[in-house]
PDB file of N, CA and C in Angstrom:
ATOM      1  N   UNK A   1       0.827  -1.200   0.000  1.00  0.00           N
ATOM      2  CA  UNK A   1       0.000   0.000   0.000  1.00  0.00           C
ATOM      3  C   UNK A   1       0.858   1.246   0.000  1.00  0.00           C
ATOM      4  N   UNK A   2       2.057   1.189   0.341  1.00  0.00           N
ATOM      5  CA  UNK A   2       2.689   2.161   0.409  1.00  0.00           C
ATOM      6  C   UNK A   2       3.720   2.833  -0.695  1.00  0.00           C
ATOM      7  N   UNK A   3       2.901   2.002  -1.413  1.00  0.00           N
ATOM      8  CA  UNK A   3       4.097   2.585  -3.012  1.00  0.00           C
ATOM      9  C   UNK A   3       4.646   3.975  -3.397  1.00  0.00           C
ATOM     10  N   UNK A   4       4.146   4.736  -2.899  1.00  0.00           N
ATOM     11  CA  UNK A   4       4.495   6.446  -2.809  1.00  0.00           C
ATOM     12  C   UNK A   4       5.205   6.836  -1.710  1.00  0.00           C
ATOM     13  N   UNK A   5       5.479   6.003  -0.634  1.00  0.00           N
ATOM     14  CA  UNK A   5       6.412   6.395   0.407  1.00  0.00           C
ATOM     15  C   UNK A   5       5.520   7.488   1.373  1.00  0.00           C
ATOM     16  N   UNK A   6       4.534   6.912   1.539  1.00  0.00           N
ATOM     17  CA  UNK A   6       3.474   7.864   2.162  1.00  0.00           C
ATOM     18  C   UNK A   6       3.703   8.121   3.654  1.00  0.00           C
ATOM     19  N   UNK A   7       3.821   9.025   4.683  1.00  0.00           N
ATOM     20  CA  UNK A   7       3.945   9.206   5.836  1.00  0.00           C
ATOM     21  C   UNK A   7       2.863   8.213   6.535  1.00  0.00           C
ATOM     22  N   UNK A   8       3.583   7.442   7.813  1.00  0.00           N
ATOM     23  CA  UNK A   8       2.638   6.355   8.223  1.00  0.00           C
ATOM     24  C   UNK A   8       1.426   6.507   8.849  1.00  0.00           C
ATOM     25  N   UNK A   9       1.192   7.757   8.970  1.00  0.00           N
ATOM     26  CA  UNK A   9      -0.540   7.936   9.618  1.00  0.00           C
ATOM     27  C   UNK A   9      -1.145   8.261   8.443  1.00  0.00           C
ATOM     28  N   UNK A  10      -0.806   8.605   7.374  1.00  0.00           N
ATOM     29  CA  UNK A  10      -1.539   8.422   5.941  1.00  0.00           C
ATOM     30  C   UNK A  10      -1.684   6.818   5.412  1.00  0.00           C
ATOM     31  N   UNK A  11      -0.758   6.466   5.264  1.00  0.00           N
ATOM     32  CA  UNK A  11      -0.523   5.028   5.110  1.00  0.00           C
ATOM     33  C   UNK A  11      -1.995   4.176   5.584  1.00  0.00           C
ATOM     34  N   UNK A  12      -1.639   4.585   6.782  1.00  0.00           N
ATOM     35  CA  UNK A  12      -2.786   3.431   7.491  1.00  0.00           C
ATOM     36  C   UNK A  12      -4.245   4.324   7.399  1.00  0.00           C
ATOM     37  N   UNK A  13      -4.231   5.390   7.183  1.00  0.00           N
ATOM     38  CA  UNK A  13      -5.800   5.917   6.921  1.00  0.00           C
ATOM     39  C   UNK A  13      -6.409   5.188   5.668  1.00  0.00           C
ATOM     40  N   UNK A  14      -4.984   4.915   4.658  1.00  0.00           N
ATOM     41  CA  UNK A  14      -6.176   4.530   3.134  1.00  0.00           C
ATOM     42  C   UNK A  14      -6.179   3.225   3.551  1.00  0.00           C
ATOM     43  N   UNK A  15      -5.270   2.478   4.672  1.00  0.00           N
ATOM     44  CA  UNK A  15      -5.831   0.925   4.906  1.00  0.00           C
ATOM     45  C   UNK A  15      -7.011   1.187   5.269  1.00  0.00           C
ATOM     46  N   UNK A  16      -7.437   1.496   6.499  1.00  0.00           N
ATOM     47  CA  UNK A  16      -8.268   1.170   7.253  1.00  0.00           C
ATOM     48  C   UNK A  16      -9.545   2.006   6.422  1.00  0.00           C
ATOM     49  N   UNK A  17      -9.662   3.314   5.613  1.00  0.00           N
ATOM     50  CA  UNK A  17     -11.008   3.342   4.700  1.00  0.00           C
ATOM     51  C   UNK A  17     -11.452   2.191   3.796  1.00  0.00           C
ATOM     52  N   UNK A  18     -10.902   1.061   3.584  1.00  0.00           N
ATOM     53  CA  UNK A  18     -11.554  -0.141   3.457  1.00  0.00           C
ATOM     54  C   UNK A  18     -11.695  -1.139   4.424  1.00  0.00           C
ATOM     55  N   UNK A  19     -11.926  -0.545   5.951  1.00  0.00           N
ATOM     56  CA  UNK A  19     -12.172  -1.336   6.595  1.00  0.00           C
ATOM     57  C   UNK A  19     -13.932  -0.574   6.784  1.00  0.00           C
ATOM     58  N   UNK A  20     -13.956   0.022   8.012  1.00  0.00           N
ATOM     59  CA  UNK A  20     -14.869   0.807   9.014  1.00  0.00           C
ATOM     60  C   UNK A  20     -14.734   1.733   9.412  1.00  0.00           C
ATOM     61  N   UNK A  21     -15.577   3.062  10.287  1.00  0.00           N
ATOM     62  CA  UNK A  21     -15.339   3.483  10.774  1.00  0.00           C
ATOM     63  C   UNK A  21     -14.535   3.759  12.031  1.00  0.00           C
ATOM     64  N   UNK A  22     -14.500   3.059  12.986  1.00  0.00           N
ATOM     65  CA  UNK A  22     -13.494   2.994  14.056  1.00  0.00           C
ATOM     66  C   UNK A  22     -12.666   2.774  13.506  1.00  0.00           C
ATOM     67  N   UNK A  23     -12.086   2.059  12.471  1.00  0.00           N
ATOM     68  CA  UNK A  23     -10.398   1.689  11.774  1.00  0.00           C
ATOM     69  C   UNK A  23     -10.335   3.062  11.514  1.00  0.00           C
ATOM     70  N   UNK A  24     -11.117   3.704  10.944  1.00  0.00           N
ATOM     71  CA  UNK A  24     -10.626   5.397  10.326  1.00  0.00           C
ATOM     72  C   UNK A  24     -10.186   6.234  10.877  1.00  0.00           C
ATOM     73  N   UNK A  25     -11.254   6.234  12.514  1.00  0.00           N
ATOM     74  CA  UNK A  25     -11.572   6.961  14.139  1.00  0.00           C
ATOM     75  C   UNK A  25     -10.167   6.965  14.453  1.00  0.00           C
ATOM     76  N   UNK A  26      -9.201   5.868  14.368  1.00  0.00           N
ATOM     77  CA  UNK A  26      -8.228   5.274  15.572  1.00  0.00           C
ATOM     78  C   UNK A  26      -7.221   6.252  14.301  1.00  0.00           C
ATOM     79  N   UNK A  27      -7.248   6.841  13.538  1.00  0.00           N
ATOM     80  CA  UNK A  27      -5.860   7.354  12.713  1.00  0.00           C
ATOM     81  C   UNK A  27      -6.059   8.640  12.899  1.00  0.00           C
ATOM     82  N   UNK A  28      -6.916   9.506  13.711  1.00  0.00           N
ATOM     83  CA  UNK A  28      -6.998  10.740  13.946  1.00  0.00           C
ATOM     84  C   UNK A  28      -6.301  10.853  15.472  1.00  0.00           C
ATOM     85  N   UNK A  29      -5.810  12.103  15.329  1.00  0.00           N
ATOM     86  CA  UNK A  29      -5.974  12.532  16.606  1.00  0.00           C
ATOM     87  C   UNK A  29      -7.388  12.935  18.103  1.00  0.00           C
ATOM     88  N   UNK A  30      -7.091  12.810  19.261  1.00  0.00           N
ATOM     89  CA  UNK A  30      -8.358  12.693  19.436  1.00  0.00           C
ATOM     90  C   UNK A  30      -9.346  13.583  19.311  1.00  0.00           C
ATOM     91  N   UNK A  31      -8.173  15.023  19.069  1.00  0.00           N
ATOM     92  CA  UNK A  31      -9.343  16.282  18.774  1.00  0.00           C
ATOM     93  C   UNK A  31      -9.468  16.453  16.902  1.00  0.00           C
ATOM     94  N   UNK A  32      -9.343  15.188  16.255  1.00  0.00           N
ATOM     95  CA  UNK A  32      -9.196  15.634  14.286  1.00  0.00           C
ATOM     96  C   UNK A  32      -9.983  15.745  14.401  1.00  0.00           C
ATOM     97  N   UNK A  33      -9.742  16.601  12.931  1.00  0.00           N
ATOM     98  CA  UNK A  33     -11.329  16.786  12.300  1.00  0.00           C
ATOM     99  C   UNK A  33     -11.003  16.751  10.716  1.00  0.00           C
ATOM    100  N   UNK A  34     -12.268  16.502  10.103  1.00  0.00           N
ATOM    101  CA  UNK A  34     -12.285  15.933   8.744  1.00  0.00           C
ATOM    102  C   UNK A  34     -13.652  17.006   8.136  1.00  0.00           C
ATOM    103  N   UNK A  35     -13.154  18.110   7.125  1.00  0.00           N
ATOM    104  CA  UNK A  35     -13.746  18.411   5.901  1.00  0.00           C
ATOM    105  C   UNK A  35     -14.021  17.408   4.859  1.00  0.00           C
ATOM    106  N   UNK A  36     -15.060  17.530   4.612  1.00  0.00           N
ATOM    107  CA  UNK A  36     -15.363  16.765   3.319  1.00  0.00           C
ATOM    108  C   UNK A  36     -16.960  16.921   3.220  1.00  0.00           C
ATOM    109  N   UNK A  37     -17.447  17.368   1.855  1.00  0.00           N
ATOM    110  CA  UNK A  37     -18.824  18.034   1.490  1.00  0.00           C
ATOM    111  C   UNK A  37     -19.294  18.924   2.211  1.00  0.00           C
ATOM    112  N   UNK A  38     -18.562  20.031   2.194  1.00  0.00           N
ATOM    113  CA  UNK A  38     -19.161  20.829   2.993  1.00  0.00           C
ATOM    114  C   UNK A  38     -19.188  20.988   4.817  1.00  0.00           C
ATOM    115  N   UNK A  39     -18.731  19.907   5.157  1.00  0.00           N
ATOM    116  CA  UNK A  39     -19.331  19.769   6.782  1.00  0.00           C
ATOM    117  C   UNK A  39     -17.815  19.222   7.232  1.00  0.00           C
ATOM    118  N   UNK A  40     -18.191  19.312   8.579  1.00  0.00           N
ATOM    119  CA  UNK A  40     -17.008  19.190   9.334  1.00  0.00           C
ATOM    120  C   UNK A  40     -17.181  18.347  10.447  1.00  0.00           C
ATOM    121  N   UNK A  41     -16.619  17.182  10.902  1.00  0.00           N
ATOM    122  CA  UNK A  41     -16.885  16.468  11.735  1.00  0.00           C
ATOM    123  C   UNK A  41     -15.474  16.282  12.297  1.00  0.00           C
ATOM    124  N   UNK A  42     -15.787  16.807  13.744  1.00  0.00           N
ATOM    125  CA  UNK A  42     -14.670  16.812  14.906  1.00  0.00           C
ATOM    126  C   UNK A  42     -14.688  15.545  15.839  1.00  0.00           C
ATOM    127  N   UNK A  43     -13.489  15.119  16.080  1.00  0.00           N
ATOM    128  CA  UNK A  43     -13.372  14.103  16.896  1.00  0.00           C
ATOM    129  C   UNK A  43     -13.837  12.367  16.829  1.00  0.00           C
ATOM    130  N   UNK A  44     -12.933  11.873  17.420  1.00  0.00           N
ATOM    131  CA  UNK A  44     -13.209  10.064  16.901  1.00  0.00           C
ATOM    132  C   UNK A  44     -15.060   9.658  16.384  1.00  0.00           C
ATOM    133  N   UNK A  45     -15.947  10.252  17.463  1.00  0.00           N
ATOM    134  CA  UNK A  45     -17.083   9.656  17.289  1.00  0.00           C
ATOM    135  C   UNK A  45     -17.611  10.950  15.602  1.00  0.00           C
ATOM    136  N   UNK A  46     -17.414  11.927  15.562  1.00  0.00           N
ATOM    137  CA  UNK A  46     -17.959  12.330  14.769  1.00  0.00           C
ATOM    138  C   UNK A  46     -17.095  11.526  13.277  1.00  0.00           C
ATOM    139  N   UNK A  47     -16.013  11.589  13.719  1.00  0.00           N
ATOM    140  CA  UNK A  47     -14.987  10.519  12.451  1.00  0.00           C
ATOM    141  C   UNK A  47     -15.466   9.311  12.148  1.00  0.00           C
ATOM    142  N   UNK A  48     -15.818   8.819  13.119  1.00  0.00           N
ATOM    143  CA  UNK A  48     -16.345   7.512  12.957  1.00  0.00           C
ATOM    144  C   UNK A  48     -18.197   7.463  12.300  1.00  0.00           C
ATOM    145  N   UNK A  49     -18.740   8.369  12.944  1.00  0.00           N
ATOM    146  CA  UNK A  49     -20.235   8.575  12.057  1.00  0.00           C
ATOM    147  C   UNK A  49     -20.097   8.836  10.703  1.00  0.00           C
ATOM    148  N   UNK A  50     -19.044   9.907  10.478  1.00  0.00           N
ATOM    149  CA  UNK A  50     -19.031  10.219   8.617  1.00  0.00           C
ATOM    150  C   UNK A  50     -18.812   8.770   7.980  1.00  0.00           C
ATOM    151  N   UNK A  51     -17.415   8.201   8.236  1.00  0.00           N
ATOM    152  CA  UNK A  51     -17.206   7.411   7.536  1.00  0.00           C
ATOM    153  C   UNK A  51     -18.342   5.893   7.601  1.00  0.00           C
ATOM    154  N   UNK A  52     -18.571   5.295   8.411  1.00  0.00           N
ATOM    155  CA  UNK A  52     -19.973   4.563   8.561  1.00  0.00           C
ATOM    156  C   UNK A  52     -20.844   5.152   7.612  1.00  0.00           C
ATOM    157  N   UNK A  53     -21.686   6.257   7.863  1.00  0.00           N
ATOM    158  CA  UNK A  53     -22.440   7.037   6.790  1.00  0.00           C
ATOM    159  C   UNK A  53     -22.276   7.195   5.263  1.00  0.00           C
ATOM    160  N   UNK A  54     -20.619   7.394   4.890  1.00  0.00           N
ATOM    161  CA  UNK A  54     -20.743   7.471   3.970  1.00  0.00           C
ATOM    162  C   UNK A  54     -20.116   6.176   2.718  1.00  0.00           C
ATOM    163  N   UNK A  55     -19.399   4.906   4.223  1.00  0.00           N
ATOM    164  CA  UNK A  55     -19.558   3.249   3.205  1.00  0.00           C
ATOM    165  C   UNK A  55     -21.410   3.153   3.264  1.00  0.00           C
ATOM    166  N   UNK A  56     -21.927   3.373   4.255  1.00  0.00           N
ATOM    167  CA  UNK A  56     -23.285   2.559   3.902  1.00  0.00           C
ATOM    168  C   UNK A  56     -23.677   3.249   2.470  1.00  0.00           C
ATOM    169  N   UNK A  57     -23.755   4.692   2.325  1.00  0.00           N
ATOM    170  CA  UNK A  57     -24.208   5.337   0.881  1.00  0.00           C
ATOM    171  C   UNK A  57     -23.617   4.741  -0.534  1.00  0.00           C
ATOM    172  N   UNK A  58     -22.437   4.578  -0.396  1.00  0.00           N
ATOM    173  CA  UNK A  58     -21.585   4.269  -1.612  1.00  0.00           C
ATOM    174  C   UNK A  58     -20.864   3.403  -1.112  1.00  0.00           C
ATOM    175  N   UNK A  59     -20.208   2.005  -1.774  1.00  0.00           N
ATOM    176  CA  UNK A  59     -18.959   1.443  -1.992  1.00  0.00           C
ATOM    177  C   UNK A  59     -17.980   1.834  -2.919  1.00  0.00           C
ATOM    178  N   UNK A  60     -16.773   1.490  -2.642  1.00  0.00           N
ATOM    179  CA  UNK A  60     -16.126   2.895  -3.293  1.00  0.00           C
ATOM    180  C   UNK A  60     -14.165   1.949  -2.307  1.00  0.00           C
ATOM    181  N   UNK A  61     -13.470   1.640  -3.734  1.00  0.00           N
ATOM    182  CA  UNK A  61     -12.161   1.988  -3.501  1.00  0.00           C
ATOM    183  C   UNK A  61     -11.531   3.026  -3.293  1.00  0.00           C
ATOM    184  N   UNK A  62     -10.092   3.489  -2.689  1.00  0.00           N
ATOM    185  CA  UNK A  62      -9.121   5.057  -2.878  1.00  0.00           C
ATOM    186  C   UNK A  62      -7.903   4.118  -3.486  1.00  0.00           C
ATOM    187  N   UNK A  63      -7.461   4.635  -4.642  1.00  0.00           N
ATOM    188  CA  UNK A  63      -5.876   4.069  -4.709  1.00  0.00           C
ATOM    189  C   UNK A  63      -4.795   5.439  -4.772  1.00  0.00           C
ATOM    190  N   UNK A  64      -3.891   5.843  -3.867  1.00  0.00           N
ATOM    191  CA  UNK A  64      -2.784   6.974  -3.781  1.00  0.00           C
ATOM    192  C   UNK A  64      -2.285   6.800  -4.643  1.00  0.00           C
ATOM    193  N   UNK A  65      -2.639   8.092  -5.905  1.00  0.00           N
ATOM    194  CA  UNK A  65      -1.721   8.075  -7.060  1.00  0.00           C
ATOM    195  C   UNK A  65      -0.484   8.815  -7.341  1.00  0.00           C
ATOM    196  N   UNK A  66      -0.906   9.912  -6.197  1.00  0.00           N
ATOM    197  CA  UNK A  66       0.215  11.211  -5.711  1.00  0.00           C
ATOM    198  C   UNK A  66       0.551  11.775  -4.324  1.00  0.00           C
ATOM    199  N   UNK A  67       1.459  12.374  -4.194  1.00  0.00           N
ATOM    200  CA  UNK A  67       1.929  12.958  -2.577  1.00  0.00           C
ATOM    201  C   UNK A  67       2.740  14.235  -3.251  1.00  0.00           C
ATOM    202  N   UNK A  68       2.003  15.162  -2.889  1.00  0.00           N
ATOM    203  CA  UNK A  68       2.672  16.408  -2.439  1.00  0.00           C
ATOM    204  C   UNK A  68       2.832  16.849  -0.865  1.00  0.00           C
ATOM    205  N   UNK A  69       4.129  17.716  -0.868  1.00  0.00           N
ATOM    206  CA  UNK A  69       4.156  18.588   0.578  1.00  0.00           C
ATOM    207  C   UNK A  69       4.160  19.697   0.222  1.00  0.00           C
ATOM    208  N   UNK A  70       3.037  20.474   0.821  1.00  0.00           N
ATOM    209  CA  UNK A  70       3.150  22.060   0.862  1.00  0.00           C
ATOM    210  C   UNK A  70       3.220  22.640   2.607  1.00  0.00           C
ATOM    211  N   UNK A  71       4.422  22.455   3.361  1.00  0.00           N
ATOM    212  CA  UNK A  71       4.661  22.878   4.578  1.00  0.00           C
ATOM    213  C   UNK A  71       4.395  22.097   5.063  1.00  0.00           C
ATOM    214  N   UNK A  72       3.306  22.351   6.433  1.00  0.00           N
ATOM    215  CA  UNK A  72       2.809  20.868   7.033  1.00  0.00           C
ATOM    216  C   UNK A  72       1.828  20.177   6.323  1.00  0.00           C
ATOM    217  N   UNK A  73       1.269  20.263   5.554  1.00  0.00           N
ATOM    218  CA  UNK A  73       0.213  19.599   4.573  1.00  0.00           C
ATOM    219  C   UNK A  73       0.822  18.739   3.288  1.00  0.00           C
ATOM    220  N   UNK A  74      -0.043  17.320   3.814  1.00  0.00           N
ATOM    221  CA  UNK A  74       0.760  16.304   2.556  1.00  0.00           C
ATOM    222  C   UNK A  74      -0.853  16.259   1.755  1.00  0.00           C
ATOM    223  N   UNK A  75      -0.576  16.202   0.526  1.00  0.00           N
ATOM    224  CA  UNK A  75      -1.784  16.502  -0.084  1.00  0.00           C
ATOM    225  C   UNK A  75      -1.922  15.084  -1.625  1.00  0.00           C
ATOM    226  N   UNK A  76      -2.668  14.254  -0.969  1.00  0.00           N
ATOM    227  CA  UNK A  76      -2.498  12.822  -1.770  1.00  0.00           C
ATOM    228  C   UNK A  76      -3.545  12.994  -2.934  1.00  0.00           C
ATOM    229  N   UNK A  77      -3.582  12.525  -3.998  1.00  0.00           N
ATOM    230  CA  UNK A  77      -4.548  12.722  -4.892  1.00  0.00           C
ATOM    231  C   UNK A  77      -4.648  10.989  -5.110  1.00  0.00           C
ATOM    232  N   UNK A  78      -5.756  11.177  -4.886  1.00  0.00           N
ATOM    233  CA  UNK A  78      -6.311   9.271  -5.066  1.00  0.00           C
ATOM    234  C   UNK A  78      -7.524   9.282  -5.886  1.00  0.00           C
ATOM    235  N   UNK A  79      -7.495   7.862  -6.964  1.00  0.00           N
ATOM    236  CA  UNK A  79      -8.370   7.610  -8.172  1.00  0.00           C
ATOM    237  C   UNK A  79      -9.335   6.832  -7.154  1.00  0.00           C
ATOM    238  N   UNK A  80     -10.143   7.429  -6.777  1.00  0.00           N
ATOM    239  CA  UNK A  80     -11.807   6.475  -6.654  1.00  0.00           C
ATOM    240  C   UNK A  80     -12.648   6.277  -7.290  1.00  0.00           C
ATOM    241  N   UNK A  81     -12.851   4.785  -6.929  1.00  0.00           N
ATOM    242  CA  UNK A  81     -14.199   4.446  -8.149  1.00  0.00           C
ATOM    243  C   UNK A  81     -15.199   3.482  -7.188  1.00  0.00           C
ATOM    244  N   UNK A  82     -16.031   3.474  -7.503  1.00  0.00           N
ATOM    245  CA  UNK A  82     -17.356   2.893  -7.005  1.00  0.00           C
ATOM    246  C   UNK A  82     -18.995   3.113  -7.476  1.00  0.00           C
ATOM    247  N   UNK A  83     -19.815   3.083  -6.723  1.00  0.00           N
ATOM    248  CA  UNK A  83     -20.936   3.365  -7.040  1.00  0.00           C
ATOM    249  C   UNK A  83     -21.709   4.806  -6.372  1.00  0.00           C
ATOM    250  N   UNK A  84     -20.927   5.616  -7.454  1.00  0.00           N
ATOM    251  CA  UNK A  84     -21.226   7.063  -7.199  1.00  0.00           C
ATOM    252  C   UNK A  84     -21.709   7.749  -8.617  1.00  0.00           C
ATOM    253  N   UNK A  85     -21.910   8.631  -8.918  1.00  0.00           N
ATOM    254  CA  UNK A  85     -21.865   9.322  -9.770  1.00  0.00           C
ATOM    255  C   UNK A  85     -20.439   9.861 -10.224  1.00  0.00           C
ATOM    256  N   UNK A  86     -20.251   9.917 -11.394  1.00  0.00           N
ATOM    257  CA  UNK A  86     -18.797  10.219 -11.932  1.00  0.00           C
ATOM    258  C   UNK A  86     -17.751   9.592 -11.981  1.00  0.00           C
ATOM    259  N   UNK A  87     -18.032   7.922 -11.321  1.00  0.00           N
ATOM    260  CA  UNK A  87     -16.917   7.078 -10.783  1.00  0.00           C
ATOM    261  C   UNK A  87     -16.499   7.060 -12.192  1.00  0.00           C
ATOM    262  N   UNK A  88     -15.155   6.618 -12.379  1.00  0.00           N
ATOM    263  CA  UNK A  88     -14.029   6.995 -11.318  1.00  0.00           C
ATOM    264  C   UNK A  88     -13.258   8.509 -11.476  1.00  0.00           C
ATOM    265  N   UNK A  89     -12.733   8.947 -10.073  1.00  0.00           N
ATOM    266  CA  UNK A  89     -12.807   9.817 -10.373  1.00  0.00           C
ATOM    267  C   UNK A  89     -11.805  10.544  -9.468  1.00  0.00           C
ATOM    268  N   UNK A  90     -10.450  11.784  -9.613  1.00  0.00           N
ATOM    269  CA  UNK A  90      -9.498  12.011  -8.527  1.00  0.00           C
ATOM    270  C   UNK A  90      -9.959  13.146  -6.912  1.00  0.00           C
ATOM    271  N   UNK A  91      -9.803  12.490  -6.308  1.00  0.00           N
ATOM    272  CA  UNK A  91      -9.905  13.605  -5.457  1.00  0.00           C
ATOM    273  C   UNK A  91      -9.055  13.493  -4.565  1.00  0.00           C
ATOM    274  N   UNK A  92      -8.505  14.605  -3.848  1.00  0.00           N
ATOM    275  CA  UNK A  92      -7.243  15.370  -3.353  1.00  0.00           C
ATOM    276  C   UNK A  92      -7.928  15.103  -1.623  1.00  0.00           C
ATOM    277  N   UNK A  93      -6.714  14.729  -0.590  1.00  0.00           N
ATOM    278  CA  UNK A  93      -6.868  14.428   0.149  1.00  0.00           C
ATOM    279  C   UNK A  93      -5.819  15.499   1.192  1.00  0.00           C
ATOM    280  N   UNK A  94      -5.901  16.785   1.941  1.00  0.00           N
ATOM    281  CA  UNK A  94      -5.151  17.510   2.402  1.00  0.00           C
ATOM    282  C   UNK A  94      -4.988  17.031   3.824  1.00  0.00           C
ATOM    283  N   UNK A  95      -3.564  16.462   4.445  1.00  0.00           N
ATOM    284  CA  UNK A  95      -3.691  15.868   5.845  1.00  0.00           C
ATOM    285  C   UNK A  95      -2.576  17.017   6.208  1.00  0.00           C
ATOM    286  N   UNK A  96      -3.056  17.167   7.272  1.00  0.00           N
ATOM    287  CA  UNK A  96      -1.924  17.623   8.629  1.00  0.00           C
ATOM    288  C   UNK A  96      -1.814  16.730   9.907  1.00  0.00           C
ATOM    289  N   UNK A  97      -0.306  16.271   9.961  1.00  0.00           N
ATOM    290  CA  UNK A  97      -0.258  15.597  11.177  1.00  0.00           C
ATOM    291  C   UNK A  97       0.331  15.788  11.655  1.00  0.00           C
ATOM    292  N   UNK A  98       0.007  15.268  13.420  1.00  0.00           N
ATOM    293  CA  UNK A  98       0.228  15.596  14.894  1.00  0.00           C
ATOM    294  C   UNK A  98       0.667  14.408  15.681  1.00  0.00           C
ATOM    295  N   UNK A  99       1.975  14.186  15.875  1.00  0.00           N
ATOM    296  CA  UNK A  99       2.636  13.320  17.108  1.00  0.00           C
ATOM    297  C   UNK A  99       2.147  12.055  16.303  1.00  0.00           C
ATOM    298  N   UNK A 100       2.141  11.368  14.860  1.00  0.00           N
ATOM    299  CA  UNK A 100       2.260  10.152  14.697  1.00  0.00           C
ATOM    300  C   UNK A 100       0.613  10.262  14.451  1.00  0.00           C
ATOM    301  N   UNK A 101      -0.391  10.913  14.663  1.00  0.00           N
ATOM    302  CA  UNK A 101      -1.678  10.772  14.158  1.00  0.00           C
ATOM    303  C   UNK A 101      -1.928  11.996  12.942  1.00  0.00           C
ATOM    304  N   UNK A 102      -3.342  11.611  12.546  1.00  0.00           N
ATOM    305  CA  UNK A 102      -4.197  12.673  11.405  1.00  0.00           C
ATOM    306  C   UNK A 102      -4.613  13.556  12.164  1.00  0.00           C
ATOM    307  N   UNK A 103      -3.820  15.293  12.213  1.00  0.00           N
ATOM    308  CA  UNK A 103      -5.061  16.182  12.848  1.00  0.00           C
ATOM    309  C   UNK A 103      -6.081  16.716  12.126  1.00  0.00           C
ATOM    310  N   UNK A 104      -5.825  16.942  10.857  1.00  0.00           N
ATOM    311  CA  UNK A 104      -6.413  17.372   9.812  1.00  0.00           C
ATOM    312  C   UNK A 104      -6.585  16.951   9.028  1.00  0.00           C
ATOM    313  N   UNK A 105      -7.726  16.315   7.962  1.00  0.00           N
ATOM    314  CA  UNK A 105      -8.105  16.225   6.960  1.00  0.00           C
ATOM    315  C   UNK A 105      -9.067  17.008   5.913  1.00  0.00           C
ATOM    316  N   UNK A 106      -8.749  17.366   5.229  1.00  0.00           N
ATOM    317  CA  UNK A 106      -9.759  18.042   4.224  1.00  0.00           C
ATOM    318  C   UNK A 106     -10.084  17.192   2.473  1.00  0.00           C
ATOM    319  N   UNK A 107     -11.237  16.756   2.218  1.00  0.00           N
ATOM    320  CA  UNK A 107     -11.285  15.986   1.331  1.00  0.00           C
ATOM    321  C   UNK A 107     -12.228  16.788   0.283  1.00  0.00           C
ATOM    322  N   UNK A 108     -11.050  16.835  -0.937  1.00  0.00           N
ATOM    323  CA  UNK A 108     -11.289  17.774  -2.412  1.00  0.00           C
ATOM    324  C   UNK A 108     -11.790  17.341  -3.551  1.00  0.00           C
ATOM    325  N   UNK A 109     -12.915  17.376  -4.305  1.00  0.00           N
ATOM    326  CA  UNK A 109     -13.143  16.464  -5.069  1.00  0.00           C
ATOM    327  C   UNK A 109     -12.576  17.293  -6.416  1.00  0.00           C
TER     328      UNK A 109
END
């Protein structure tokens, strides 16, 4: 999984988004928070509701096709495809991390 040499709390975020939510929960810090559509969900349990929420809506692979660094922000661009509209399709993944966890995520379509 790590073919891009990805920093290891990224690493294990695109494992565990094909697991569950708590696999996702446990790669944040305990105060992260995650942008994505608009909304913002702070902390393990709100981390853990998005992602639950949004495997039950769609199934849906990520494969890391890129890694940029812009300062503290590693910014992955991954090909998803599933059962969405537009599959397949890139969207940009902006992390900031804290002591070995995800504090930040922002997800770009």
């Amino acid at each position: 999984m790590n073919e891009l040499d990805l920093p290891e709390p990224i690493a294990h975020y695109f494992e565990a988004d094909g697991q569950d939510g708590q696999a996702v929960a446990r790669c944040f810090t305990k105060g992260g928070v995650v942008l994505d559509e608009g909304k913002t969900h702070s902390g393990h349990a709100a981390i853990e509701a998005w992602k639950t929420e949004s495997s039950a809506k769609y199934s849906y692979t990520a494969k890391p096709r890129t890694l940029e660094t812009q300062g503290r922000r590693y910014i992955v661009t991954s090909q998803v495809s599933g059962n969405f509209p537009g599959s397949p399709l890139d969207l940009r993944c902006a992390f900031i991390l804290e002591r070995g966890k995800i504090a930040s995520l922002e997800v770009v379509p």
